[in-house]
C-alpha atoms as a PDB file:
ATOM      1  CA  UNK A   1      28.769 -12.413 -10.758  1.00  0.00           C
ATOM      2  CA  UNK A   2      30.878 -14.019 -13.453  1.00  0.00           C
ATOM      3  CA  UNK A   3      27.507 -14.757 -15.994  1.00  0.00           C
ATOM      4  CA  UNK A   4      27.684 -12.466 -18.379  1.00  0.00           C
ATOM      5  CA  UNK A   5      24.544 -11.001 -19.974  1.00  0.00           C
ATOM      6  CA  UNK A   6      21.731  -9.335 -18.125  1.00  0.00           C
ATOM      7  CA  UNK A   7      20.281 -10.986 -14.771  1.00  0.00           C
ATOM      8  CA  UNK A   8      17.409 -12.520 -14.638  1.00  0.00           C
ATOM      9  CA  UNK A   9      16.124 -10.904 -11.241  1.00  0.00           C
ATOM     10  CA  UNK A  10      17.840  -9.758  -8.176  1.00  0.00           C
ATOM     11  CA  UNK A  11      16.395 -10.520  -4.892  1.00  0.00           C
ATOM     12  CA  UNK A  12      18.004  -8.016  -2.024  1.00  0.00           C
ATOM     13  CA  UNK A  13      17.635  -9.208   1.562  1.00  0.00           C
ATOM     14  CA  UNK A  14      17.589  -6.839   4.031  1.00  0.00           C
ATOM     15  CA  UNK A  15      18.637  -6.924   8.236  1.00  0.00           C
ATOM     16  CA  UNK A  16      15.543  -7.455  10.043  1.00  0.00           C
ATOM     17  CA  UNK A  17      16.476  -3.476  11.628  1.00  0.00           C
ATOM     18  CA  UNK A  18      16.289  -2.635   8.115  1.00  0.00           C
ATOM     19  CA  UNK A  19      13.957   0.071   7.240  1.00  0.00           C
ATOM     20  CA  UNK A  20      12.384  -0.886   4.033  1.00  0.00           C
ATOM     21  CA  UNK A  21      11.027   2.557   3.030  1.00  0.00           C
ATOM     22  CA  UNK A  22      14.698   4.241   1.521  1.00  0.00           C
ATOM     23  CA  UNK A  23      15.102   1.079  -0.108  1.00  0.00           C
ATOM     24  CA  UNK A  24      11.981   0.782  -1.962  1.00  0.00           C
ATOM     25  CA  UNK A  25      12.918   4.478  -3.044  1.00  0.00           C
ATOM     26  CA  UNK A  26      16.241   3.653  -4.170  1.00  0.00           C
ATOM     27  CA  UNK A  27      14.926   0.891  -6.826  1.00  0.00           C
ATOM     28  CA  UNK A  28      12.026   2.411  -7.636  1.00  0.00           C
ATOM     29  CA  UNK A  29      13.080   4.480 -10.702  1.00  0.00           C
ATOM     30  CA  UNK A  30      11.226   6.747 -13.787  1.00  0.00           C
ATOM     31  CA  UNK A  31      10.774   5.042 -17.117  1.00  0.00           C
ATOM     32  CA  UNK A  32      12.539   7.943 -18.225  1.00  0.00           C
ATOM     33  CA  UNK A  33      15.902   7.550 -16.146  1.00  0.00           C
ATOM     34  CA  UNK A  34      16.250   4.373 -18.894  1.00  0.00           C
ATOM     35  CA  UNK A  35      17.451   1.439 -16.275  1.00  0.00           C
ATOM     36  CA  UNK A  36      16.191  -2.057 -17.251  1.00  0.00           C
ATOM     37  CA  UNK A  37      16.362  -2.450 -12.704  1.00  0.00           C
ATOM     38  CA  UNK A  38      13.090  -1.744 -11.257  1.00  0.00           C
ATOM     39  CA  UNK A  39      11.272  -2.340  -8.211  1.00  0.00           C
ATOM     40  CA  UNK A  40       9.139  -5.856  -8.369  1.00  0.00           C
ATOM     41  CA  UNK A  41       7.645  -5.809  -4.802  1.00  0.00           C
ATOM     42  CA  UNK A  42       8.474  -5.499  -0.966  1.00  0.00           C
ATOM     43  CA  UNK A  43       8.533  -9.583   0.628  1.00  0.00           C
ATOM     44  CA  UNK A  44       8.251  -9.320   4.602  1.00  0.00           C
ATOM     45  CA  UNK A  45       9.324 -12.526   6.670  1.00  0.00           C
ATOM     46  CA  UNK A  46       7.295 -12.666  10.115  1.00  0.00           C
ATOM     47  CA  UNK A  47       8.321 -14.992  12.950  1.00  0.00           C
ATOM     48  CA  UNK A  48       4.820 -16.192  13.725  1.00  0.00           C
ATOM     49  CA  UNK A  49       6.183 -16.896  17.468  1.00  0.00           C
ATOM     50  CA  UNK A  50       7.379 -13.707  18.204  1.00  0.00           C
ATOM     51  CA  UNK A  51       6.312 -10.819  15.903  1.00  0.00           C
ATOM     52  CA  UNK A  52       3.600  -9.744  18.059  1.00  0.00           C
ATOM     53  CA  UNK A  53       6.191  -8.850  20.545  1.00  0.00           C
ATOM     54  CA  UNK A  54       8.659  -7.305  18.113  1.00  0.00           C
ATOM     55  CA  UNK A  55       5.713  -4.712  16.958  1.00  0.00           C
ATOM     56  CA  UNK A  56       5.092  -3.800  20.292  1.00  0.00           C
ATOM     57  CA  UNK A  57       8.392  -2.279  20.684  1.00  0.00           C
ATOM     58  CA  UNK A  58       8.789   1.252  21.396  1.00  0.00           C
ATOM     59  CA  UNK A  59      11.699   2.664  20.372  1.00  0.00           C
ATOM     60  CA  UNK A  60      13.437   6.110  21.637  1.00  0.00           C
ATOM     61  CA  UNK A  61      13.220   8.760  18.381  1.00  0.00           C
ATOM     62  CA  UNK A  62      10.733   6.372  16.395  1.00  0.00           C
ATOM     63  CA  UNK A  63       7.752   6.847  15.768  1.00  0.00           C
ATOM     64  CA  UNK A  64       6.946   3.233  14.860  1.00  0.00           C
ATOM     65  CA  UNK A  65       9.279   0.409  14.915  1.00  0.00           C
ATOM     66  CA  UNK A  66      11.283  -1.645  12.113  1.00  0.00           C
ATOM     67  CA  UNK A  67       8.478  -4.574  12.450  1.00  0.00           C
ATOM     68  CA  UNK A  68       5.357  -2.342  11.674  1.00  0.00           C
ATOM     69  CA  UNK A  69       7.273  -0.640   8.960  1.00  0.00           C
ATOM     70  CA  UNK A  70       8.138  -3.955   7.378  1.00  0.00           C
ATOM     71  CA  UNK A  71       4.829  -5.585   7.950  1.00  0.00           C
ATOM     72  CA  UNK A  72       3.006  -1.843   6.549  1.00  0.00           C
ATOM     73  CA  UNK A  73       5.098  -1.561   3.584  1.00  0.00           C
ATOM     74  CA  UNK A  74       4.894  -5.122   2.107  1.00  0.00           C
ATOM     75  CA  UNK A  75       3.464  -6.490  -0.884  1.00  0.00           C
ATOM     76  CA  UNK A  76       3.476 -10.433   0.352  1.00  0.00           C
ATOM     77  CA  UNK A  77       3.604 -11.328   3.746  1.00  0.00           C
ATOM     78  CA  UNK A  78       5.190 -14.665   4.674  1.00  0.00           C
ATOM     79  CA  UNK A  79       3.969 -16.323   8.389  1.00  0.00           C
ATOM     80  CA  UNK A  80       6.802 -18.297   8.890  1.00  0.00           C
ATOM     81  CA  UNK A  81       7.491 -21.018  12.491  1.00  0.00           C
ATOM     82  CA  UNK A  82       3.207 -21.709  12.162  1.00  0.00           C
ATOM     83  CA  UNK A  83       3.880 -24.543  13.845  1.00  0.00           C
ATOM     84  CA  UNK A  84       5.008 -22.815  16.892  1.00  0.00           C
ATOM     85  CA  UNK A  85       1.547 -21.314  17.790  1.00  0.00           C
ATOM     86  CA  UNK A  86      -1.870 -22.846  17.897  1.00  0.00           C
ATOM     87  CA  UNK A  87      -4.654 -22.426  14.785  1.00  0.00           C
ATOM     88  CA  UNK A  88      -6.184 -19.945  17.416  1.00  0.00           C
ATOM     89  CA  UNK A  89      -3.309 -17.898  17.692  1.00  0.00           C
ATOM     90  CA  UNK A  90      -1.974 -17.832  14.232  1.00  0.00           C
ATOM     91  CA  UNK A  91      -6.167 -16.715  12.842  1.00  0.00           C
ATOM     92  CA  UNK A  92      -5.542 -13.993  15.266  1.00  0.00           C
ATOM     93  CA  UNK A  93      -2.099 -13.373  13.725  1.00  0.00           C
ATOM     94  CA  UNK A  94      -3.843 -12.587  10.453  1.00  0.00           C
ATOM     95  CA  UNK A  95      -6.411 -10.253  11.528  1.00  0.00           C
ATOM     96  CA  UNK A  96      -3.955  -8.350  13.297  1.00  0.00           C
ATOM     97  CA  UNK A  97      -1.309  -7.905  10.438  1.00  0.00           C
ATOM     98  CA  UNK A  98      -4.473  -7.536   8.076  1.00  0.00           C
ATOM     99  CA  UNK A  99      -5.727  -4.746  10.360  1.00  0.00           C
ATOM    100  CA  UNK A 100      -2.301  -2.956   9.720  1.00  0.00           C
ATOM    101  CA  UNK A 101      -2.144  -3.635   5.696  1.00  0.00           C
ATOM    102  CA  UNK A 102      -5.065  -5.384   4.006  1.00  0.00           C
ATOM    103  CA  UNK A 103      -3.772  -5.388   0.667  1.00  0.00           C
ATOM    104  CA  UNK A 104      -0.904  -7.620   0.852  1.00  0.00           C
ATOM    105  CA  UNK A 105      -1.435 -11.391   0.138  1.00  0.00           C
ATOM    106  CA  UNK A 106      -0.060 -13.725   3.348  1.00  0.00           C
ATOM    107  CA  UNK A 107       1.135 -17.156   2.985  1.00  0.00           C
ATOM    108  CA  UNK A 108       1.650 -19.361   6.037  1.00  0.00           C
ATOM    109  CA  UNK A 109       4.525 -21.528   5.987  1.00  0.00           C
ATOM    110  CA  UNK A 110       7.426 -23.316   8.085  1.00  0.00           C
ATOM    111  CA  UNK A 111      10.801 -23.574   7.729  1.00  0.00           C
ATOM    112  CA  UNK A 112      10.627 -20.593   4.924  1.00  0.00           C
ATOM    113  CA  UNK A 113       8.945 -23.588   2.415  1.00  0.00           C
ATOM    114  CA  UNK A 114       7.458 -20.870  -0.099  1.00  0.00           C
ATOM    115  CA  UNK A 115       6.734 -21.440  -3.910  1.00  0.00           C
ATOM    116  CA  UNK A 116       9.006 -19.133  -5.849  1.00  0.00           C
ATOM    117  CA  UNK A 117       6.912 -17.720  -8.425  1.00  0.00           C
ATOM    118  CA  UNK A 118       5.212 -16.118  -4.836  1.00  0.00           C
ATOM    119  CA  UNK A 119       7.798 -13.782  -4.128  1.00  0.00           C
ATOM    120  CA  UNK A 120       8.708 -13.195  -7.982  1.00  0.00           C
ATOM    121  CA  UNK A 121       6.958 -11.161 -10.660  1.00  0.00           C
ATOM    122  CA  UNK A 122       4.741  -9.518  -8.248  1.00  0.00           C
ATOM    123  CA  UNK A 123       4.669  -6.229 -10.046  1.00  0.00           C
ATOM    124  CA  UNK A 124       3.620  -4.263  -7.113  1.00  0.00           C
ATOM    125  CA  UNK A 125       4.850  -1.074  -8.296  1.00  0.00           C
ATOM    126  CA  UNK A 126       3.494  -1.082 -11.783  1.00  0.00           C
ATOM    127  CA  UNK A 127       1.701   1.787 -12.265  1.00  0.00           C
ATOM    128  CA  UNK A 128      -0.158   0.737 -15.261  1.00  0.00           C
ATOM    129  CA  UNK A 129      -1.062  -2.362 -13.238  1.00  0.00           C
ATOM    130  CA  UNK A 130      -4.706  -1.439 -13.081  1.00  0.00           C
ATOM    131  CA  UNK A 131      -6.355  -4.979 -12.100  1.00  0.00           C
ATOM    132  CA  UNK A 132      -4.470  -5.743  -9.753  1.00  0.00           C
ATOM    133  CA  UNK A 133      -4.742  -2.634  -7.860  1.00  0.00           C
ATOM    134  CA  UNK A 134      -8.575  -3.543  -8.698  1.00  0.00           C
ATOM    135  CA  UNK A 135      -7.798  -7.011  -6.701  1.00  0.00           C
ATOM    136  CA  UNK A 136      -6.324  -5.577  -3.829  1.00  0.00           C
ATOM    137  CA  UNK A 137      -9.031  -2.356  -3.243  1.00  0.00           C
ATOM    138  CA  UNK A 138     -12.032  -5.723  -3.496  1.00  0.00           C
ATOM    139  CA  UNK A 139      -9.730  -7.309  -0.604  1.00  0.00           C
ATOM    140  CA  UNK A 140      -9.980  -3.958   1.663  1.00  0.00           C
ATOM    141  CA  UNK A 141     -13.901  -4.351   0.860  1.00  0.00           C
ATOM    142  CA  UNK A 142     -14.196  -7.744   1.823  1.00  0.00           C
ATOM    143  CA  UNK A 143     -11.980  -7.304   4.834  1.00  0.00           C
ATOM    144  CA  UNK A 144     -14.169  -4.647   6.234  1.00  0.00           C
ATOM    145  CA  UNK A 145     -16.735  -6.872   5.860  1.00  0.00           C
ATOM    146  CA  UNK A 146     -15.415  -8.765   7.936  1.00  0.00           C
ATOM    147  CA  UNK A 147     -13.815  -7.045  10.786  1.00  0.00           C
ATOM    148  CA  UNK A 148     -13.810  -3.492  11.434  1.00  0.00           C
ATOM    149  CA  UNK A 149     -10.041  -1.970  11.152  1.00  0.00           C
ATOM    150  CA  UNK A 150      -9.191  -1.832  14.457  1.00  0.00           C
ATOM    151  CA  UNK A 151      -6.122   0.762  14.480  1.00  0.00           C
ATOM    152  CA  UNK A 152      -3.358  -2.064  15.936  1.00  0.00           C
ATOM    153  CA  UNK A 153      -0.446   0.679  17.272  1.00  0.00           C
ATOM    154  CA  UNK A 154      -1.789   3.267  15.360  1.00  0.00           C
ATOM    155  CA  UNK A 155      -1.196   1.746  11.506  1.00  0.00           C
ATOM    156  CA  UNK A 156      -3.750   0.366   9.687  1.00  0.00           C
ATOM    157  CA  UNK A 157      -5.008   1.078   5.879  1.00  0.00           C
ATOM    158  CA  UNK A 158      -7.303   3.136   4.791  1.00  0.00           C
ATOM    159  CA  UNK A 159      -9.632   2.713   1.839  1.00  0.00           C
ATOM    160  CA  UNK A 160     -11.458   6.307   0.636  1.00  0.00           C
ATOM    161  CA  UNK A 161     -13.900   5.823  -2.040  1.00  0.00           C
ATOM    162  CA  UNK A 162     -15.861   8.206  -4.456  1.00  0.00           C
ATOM    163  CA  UNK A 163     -17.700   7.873  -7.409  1.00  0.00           C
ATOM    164  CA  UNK A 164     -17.836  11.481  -8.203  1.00  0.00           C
ATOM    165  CA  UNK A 165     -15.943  12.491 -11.820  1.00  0.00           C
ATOM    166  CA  UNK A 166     -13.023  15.117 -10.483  1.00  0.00           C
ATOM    167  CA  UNK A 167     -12.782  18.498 -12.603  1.00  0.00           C
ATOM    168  CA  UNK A 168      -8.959  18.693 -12.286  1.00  0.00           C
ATOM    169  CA  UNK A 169      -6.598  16.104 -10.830  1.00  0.00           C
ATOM    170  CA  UNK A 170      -4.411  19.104  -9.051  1.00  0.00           C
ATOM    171  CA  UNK A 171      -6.565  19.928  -5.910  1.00  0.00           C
ATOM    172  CA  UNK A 172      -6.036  15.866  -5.423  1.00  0.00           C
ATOM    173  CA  UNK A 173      -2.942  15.669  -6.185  1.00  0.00           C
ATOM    174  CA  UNK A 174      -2.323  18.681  -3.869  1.00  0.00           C
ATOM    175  CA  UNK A 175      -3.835  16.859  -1.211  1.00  0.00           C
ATOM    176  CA  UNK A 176      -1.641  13.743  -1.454  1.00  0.00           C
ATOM    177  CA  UNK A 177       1.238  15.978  -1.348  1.00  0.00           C
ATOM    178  CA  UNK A 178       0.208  17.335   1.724  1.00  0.00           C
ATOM    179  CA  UNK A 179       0.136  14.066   2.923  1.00  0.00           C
ATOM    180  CA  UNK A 180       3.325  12.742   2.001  1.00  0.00           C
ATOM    181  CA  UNK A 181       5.671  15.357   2.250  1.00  0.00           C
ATOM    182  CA  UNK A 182       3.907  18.061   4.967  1.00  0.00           C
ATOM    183  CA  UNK A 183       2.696  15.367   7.348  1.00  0.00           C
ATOM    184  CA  UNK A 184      -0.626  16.619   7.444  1.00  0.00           C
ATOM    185  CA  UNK A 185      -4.205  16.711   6.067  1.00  0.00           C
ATOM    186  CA  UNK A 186      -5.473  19.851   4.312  1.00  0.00           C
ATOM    187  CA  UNK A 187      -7.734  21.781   6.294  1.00  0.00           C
ATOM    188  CA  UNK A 188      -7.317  19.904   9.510  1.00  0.00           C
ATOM    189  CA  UNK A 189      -5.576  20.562  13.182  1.00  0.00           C
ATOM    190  CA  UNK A 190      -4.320  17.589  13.768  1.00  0.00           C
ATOM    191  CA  UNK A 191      -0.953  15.754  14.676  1.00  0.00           C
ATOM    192  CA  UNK A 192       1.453  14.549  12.001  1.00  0.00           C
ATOM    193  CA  UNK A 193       0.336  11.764   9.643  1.00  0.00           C
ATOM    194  CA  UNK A 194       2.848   9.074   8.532  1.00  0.00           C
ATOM    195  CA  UNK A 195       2.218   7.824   4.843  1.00  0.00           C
ATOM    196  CA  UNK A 196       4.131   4.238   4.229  1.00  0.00           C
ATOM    197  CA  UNK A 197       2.076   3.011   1.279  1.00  0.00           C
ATOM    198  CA  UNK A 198      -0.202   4.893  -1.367  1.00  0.00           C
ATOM    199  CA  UNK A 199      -2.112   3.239  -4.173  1.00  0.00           C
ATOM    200  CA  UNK A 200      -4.610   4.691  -6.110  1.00  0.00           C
ATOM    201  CA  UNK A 201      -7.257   4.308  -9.248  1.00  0.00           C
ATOM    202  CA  UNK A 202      -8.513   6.954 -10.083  1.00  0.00           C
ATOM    203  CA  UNK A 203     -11.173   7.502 -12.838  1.00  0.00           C
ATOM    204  CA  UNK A 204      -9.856  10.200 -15.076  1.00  0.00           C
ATOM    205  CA  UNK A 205     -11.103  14.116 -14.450  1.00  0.00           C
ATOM    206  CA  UNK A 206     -13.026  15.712 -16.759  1.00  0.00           C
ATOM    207  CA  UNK A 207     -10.116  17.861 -18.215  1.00  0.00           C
ATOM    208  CA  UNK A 208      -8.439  14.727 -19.129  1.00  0.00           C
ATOM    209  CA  UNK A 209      -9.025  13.564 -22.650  1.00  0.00           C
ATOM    210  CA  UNK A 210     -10.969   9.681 -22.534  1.00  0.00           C
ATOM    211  CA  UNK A 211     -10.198   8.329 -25.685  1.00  0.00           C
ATOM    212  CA  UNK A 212     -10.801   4.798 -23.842  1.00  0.00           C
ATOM    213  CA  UNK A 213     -13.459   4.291 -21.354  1.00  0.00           C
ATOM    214  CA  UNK A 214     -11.333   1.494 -19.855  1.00  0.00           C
ATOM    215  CA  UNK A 215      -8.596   4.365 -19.143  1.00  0.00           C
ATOM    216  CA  UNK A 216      -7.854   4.878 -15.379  1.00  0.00           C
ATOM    217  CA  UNK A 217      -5.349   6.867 -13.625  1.00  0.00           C
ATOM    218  CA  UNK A 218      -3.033   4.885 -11.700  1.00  0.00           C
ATOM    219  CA  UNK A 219      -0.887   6.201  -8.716  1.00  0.00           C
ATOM    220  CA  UNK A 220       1.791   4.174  -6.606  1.00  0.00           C
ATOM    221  CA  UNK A 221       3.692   5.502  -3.841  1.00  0.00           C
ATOM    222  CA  UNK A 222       6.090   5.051  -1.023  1.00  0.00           C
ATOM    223  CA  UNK A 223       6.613   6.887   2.028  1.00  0.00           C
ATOM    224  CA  UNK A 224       7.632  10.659   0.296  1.00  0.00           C
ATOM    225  CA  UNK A 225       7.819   9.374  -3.172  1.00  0.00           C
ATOM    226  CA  UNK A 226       4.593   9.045  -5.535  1.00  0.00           C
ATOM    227  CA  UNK A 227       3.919   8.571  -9.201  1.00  0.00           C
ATOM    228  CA  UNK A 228       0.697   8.940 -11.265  1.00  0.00           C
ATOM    229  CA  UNK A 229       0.503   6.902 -14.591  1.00  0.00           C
ATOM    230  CA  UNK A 230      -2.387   6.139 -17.351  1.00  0.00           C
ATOM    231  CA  UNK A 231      -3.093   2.526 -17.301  1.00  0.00           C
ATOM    232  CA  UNK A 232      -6.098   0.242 -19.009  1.00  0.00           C
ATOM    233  CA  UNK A 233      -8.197  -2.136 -16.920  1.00  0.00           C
ATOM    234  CA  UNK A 234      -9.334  -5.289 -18.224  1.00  0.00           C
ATOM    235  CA  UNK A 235     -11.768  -6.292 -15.314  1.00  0.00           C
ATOM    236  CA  UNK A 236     -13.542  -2.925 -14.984  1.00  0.00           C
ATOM    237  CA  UNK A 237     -16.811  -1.734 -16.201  1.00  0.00           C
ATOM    238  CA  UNK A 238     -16.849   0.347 -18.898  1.00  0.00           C
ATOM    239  CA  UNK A 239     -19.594   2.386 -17.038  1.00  0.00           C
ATOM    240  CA  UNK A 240     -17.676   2.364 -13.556  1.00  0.00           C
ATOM    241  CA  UNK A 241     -16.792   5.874 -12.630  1.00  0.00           C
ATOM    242  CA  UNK A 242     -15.000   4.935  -9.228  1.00  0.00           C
ATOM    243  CA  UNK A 243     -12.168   5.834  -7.825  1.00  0.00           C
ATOM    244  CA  UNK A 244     -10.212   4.479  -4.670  1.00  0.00           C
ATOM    245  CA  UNK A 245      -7.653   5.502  -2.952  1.00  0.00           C
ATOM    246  CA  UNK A 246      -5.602   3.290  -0.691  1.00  0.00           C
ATOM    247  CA  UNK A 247      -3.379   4.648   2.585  1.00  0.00           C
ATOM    248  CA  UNK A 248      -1.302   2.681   4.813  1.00  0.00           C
ATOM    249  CA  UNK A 249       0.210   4.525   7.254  1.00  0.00           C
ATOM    250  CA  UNK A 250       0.278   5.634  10.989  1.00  0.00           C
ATOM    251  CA  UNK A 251      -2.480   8.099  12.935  1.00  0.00           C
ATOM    252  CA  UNK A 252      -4.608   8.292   9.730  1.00  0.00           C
ATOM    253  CA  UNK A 253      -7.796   9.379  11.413  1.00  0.00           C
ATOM    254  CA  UNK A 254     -10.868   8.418   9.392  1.00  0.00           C
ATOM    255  CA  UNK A 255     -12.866  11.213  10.669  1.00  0.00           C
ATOM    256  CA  UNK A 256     -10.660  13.737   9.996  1.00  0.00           C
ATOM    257  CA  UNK A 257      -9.822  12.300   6.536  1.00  0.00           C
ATOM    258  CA  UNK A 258     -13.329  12.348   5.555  1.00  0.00           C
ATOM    259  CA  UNK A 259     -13.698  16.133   6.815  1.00  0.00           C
ATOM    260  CA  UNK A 260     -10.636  17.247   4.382  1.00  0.00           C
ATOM    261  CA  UNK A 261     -12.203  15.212   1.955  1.00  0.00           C
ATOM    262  CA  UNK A 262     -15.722  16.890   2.427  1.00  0.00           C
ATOM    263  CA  UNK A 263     -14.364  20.970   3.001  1.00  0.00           C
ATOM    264  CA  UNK A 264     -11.459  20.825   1.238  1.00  0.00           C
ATOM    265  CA  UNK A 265     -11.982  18.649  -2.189  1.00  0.00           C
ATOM    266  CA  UNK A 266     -15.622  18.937  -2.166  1.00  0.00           C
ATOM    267  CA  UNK A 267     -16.083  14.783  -2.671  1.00  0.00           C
ATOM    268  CA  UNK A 268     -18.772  12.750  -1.579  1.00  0.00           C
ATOM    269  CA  UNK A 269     -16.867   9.343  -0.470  1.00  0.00           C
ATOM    270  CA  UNK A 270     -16.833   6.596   2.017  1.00  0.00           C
ATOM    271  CA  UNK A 271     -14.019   5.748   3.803  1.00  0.00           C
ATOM    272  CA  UNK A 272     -12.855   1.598   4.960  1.00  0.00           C
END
């Protein structure tokens, strides 16, 4: 604390009770507040012997544990001890943490030996990061491919695609809401939702002026809070009018997503 100047980065580690949500809201601040601190991304450290058993927890007044939380909610995943399980064990490892967030990248180590530039600069909550959002909705795709998201204690991600242009942004944006803050999906009887995660990339509505074909709407969110920002992708066809949506969060029913979707906002979509 005695340099003087600005810091370079801060890295804040948490208890392993912490919950990582508040946090992540705490740092994760409007351009227009003016603080040079922002949120870079969410690191979670898994104990490749024994997280298994810490997700399984049930916990009185919870309605998922510390471990999913930290394991939904990250950007980078680090599979620490792989030396205490077998190659069979540890592929199974990565399905199931996969089958609870398929966007964040996993590294398998021991003895915490990571490279640093993999839990620096990660930009995860950049909302004009358009490719990499890009890069992480192609994972979802290739993961489903794969494996079929089996719901592993009822959190997994969801990936909802359409390719339909949107007349207005507000009946989707109304729908997030809904979501995030009300627990619940339009137009549905169902029980409460939990939201940990939101990304989106949305191609802009037809209200919106395009004065750049490679102009996307990006939106970033965590747990209650949720931002949408323009942002320019580099890797994107000009001609590409898709959008994605990506959820990571508890009792997300796909079937009753994609009924909201289809009687509520009127979109033709598929849903990963």
């Amino acid at each position: 604390m005695e340099k003087k100047g600005k810091f370079d980065y801060i890295l804040l580690e948490t208890s392993g009770l912490a919950d990582p949500g508040p946090i992540a809201s705490m740092f994760w601040l409007d351009d227009g507040l003016g603080s040079e601190i922002y949120l870079d991304g969410i690191v979670t450290l898994v104990d490749a012997k024994h997280i298994k058993d810490y997700m399984k927890e049930e916990k009185k007044d919870l309605m998922m544990n510390e471990a999913l939380k930290q394991v939904a909610i990250a950007d980078r995943i680090v599979i620490n001890k792989k030396d205490l399980i077998t190659d069979d064990q540890l592929r199974q490892l990565q399905e199931d943490l996969s089958s609870i967030n398929s966007v964040a990248d996993m590294m398998v180590t021991e003895r915490s030996r990571i490279p640093l530039d993999y839990i620096l600069d990660i930009k995860a909550y950049d909302v004009k990061n358009v490719d990499a959002l890009v890069y992480q909705t192609n994972k979802i795709n290739e993961h489903a491919k794969m494996h079929a998201h089996e719901i592993s204690h009822g959190v997994q991600t969801v990936c909802i695609q359409f390719d339909q242009q949107l007349d207005k942004l507000e009946p989707l944006e109304y729908w997030i809401q809904d979501l995030l803050w009300e627990k619940k999906i339009q137009g549905i009887e169902s029980d409460p939702v939990t939201v940990l995660r939101l990304k989106g990339i949305i191609y802009p509505p037809k209200d919106k002026t395009l004065s750049n074909t490679k102009k996307r709407l990006v939106i970033q969110g965590v747990q209650a809070l949720y931002d949408i920002q323009e942002g320019y992708s580099e890797v994107e066809e000009e001609t590409n009018t898709s959008s994605k949506i990506v959820l990571i969060g508890k009792d997300l029913q796909k079937d009753q997503l994609s009924r909201s979707l289809d009687n509520v906002l009127k979109i033709k979509h598929n849903i990963l």
